[in-house]
PDB file of N, CA and C in Angstrom:
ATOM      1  N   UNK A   1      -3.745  -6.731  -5.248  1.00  0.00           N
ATOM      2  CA  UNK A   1      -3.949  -7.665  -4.166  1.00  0.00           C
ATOM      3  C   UNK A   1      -5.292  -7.416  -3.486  1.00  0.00           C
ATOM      4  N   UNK A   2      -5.433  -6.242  -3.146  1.00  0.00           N
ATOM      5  CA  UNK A   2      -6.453  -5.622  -2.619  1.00  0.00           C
ATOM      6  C   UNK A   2      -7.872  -6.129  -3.282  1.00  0.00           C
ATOM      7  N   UNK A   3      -7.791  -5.931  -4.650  1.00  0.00           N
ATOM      8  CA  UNK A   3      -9.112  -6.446  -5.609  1.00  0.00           C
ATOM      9  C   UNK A   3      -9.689  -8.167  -5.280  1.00  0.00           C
ATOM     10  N   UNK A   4      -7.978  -8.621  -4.986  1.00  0.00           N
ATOM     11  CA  UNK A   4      -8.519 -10.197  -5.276  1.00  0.00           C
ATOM     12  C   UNK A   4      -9.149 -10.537  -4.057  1.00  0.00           C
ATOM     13  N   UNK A   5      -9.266  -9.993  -3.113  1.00  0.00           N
ATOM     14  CA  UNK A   5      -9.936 -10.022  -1.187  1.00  0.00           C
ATOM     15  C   UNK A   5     -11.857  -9.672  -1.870  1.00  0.00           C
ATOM     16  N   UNK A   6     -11.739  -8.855  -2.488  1.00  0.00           N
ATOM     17  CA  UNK A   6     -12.859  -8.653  -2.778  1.00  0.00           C
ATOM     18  C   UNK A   6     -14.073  -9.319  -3.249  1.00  0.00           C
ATOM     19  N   UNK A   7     -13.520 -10.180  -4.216  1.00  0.00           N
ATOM     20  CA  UNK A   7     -14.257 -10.894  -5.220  1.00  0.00           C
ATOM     21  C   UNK A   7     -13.975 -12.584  -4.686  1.00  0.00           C
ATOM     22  N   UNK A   8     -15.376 -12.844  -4.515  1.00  0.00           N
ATOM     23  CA  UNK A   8     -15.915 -14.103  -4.075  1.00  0.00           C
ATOM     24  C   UNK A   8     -16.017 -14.905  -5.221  1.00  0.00           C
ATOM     25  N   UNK A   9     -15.100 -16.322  -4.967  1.00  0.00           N
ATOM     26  CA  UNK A   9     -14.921 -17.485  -6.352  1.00  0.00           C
ATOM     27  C   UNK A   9     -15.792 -18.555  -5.452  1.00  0.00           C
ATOM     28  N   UNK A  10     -15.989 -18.910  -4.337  1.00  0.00           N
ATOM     29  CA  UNK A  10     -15.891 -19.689  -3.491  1.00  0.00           C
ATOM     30  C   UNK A  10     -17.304 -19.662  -2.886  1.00  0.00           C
ATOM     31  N   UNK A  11     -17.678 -20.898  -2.137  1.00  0.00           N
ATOM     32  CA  UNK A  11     -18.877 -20.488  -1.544  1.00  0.00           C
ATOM     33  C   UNK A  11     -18.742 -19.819  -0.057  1.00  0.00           C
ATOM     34  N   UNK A  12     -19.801 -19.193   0.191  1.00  0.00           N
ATOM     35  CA  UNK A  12     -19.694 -18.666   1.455  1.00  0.00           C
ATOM     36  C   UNK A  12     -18.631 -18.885   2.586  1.00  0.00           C
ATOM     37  N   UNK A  13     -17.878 -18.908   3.360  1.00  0.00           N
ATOM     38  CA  UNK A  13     -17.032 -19.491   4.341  1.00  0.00           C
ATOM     39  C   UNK A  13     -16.772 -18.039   5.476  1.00  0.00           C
ATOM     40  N   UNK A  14     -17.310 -17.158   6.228  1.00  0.00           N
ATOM     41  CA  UNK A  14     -17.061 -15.976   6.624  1.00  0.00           C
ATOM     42  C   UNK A  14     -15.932 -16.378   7.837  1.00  0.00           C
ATOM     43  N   UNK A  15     -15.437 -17.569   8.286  1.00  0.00           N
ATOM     44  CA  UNK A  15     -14.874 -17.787   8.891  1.00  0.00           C
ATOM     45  C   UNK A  15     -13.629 -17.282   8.565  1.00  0.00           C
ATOM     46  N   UNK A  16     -13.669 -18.276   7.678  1.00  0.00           N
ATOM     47  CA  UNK A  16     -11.899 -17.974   6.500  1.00  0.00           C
ATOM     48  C   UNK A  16     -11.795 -16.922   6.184  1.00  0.00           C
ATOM     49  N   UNK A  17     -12.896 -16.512   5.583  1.00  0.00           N
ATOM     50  CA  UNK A  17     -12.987 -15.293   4.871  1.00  0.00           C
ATOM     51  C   UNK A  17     -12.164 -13.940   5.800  1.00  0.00           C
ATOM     52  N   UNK A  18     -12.949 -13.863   6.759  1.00  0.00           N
ATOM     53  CA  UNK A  18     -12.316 -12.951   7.817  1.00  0.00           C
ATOM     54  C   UNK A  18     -10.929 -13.088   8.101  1.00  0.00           C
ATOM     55  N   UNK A  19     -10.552 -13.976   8.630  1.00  0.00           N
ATOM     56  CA  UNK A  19      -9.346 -14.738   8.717  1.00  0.00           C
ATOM     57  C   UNK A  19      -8.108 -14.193   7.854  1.00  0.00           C
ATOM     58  N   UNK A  20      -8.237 -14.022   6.388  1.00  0.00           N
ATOM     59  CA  UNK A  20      -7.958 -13.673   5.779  1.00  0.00           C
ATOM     60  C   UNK A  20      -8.133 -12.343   5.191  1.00  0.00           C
ATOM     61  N   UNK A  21      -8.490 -11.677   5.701  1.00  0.00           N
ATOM     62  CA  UNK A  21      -9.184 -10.108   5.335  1.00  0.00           C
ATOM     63  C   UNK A  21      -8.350  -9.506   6.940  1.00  0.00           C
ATOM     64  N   UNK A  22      -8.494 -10.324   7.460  1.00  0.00           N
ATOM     65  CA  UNK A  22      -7.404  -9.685   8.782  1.00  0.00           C
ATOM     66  C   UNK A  22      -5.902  -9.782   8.682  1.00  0.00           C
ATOM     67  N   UNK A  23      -5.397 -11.067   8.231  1.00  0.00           N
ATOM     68  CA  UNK A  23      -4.364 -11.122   7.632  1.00  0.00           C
ATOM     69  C   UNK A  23      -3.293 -10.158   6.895  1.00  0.00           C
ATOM     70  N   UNK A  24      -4.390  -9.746   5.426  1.00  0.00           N
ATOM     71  CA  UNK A  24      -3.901  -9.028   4.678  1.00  0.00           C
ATOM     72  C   UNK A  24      -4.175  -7.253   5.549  1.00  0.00           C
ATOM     73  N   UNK A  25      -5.227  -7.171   6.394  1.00  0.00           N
ATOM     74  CA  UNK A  25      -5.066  -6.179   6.892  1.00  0.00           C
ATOM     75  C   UNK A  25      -3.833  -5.443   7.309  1.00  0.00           C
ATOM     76  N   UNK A  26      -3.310  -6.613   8.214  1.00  0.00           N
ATOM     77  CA  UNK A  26      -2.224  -7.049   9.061  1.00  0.00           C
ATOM     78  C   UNK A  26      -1.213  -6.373   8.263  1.00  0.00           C
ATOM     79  N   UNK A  27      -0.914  -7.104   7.231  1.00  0.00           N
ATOM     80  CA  UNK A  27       0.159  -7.010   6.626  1.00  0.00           C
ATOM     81  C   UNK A  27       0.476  -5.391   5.565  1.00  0.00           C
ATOM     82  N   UNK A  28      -0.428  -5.068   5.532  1.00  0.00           N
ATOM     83  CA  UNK A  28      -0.246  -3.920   4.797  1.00  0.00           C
ATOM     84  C   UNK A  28       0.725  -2.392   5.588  1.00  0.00           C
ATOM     85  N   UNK A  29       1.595  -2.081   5.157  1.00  0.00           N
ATOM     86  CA  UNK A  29       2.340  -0.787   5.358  1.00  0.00           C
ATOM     87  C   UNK A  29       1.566  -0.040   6.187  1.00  0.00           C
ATOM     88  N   UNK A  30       1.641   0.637   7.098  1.00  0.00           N
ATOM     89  CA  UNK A  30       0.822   1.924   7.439  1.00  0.00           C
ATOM     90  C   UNK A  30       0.643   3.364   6.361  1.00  0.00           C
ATOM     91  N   UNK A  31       2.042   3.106   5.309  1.00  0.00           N
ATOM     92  CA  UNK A  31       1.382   4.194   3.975  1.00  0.00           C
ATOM     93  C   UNK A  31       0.082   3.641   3.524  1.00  0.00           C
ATOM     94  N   UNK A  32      -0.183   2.533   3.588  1.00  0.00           N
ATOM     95  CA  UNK A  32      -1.403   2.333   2.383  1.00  0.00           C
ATOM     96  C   UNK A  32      -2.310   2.450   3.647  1.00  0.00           C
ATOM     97  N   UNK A  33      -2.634   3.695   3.766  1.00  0.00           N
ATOM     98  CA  UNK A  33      -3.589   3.974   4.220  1.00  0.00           C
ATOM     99  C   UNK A  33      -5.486   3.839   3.766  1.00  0.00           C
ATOM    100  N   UNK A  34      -5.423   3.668   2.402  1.00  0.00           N
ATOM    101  CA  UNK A  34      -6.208   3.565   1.652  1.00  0.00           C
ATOM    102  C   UNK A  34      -7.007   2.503   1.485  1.00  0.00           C
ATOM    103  N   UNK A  35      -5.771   1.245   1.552  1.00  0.00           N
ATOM    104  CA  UNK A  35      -5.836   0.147   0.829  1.00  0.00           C
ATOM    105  C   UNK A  35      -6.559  -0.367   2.737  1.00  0.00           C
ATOM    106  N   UNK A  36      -5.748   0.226   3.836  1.00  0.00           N
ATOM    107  CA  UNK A  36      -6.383  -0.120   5.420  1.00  0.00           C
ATOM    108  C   UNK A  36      -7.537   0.217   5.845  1.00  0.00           C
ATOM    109  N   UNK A  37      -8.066   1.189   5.059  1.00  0.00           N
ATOM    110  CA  UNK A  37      -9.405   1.701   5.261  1.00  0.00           C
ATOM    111  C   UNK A  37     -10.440   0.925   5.006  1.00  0.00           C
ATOM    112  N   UNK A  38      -9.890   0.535   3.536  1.00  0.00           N
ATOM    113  CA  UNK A  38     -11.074  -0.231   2.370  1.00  0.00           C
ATOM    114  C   UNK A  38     -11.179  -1.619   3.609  1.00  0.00           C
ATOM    115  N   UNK A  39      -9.864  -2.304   3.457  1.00  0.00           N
ATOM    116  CA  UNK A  39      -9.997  -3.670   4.555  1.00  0.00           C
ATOM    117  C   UNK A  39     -10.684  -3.533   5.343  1.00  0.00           C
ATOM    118  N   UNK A  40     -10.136  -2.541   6.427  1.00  0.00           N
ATOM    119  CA  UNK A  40     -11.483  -2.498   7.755  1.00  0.00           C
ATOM    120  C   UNK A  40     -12.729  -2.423   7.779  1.00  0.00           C
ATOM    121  N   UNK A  41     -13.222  -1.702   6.315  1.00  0.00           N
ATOM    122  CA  UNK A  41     -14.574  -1.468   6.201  1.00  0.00           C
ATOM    123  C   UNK A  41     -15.059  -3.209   5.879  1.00  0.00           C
ATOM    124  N   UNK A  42     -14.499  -3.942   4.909  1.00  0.00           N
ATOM    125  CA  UNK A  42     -14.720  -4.899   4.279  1.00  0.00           C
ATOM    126  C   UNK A  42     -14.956  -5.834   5.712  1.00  0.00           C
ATOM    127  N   UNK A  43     -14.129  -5.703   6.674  1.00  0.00           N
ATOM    128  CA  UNK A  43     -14.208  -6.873   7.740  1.00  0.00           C
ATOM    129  C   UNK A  43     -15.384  -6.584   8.703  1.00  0.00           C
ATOM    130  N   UNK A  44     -15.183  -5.499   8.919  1.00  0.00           N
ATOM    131  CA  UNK A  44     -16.552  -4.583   9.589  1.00  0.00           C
ATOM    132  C   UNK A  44     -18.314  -5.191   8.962  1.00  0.00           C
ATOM    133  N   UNK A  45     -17.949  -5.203   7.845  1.00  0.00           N
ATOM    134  CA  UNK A  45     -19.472  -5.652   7.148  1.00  0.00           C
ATOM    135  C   UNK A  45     -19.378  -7.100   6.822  1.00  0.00           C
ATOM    136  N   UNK A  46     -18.306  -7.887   6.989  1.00  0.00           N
ATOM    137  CA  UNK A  46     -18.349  -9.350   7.114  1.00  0.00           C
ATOM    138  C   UNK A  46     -18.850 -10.078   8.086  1.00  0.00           C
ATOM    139  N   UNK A  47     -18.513  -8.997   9.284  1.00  0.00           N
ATOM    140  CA  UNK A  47     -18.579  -9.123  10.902  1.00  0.00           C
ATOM    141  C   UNK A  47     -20.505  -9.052  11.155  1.00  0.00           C
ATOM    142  N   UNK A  48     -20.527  -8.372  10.267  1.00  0.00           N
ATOM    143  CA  UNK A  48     -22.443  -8.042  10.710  1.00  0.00           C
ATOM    144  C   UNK A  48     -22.582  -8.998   9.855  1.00  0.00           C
ATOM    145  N   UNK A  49     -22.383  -9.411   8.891  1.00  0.00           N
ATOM    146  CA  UNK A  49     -22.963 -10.178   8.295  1.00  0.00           C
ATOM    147  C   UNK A  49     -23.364 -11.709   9.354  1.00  0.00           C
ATOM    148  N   UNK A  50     -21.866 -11.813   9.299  1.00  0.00           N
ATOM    149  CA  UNK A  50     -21.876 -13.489  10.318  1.00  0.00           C
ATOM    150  C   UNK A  50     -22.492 -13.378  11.198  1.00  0.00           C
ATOM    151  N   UNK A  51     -22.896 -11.941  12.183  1.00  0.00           N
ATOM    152  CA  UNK A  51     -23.926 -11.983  13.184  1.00  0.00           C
ATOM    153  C   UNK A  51     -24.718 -12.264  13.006  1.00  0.00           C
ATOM    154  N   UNK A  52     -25.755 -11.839  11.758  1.00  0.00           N
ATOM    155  CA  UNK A  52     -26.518 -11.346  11.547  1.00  0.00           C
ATOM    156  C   UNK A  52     -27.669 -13.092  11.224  1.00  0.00           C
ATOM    157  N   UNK A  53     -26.511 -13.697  10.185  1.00  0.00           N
ATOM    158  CA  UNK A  53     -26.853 -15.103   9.631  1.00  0.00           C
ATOM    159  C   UNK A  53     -27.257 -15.905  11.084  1.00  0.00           C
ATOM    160  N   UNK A  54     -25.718 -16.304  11.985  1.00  0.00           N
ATOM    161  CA  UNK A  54     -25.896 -16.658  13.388  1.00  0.00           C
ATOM    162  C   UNK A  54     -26.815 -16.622  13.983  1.00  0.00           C
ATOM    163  N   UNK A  55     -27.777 -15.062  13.679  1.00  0.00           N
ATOM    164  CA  UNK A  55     -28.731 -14.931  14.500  1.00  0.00           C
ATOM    165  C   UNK A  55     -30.063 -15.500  14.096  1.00  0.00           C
ATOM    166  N   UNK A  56     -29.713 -15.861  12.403  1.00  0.00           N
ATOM    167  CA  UNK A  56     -31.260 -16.327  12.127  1.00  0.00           C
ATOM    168  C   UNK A  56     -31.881 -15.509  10.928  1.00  0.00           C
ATOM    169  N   UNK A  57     -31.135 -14.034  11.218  1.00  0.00           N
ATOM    170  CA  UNK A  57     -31.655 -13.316  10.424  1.00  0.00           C
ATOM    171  C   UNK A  57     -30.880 -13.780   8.635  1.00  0.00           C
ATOM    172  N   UNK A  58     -31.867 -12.750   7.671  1.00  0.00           N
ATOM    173  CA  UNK A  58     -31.912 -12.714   6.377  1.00  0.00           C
ATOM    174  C   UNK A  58     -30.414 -11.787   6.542  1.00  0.00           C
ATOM    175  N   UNK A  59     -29.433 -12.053   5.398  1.00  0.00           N
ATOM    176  CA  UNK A  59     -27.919 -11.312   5.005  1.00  0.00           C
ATOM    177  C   UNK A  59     -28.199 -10.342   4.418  1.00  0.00           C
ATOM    178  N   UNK A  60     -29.674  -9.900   3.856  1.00  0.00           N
ATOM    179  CA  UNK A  60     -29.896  -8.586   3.579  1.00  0.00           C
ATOM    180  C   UNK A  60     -30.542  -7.673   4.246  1.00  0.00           C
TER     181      UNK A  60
END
């Protein structure tokens, strides 16, 4: 499940995207500690990203 959050089919949308990366955050066990880590990091760098665009700036 975890893999398919990862991999972008779609064009850009960081709205949804997040949306959904919080979701599945959400939903995960507190055992999968692993699988909560990876998410947070993933939303964390989605989060700068959308600032970053917002602001004008280059996504790299």
């Amino acid at each position: 499940m975890i893999r398919s959050l990862f991999k972008r089919t779609r064009p850009l949308d960081l709205d949804r995207e997040l949306t959904e990366l919080r979701a599945a955050h959400a939903d995960l066990p507190v055992e999968s500690a692993n699988e909560r880590k990876a998410l947070g990091i993933l939303i964390r760098s989605r989060e700068r990203l959308r600032r970053r665009l917002s602001a004008g700036l280059p996504a790299a």
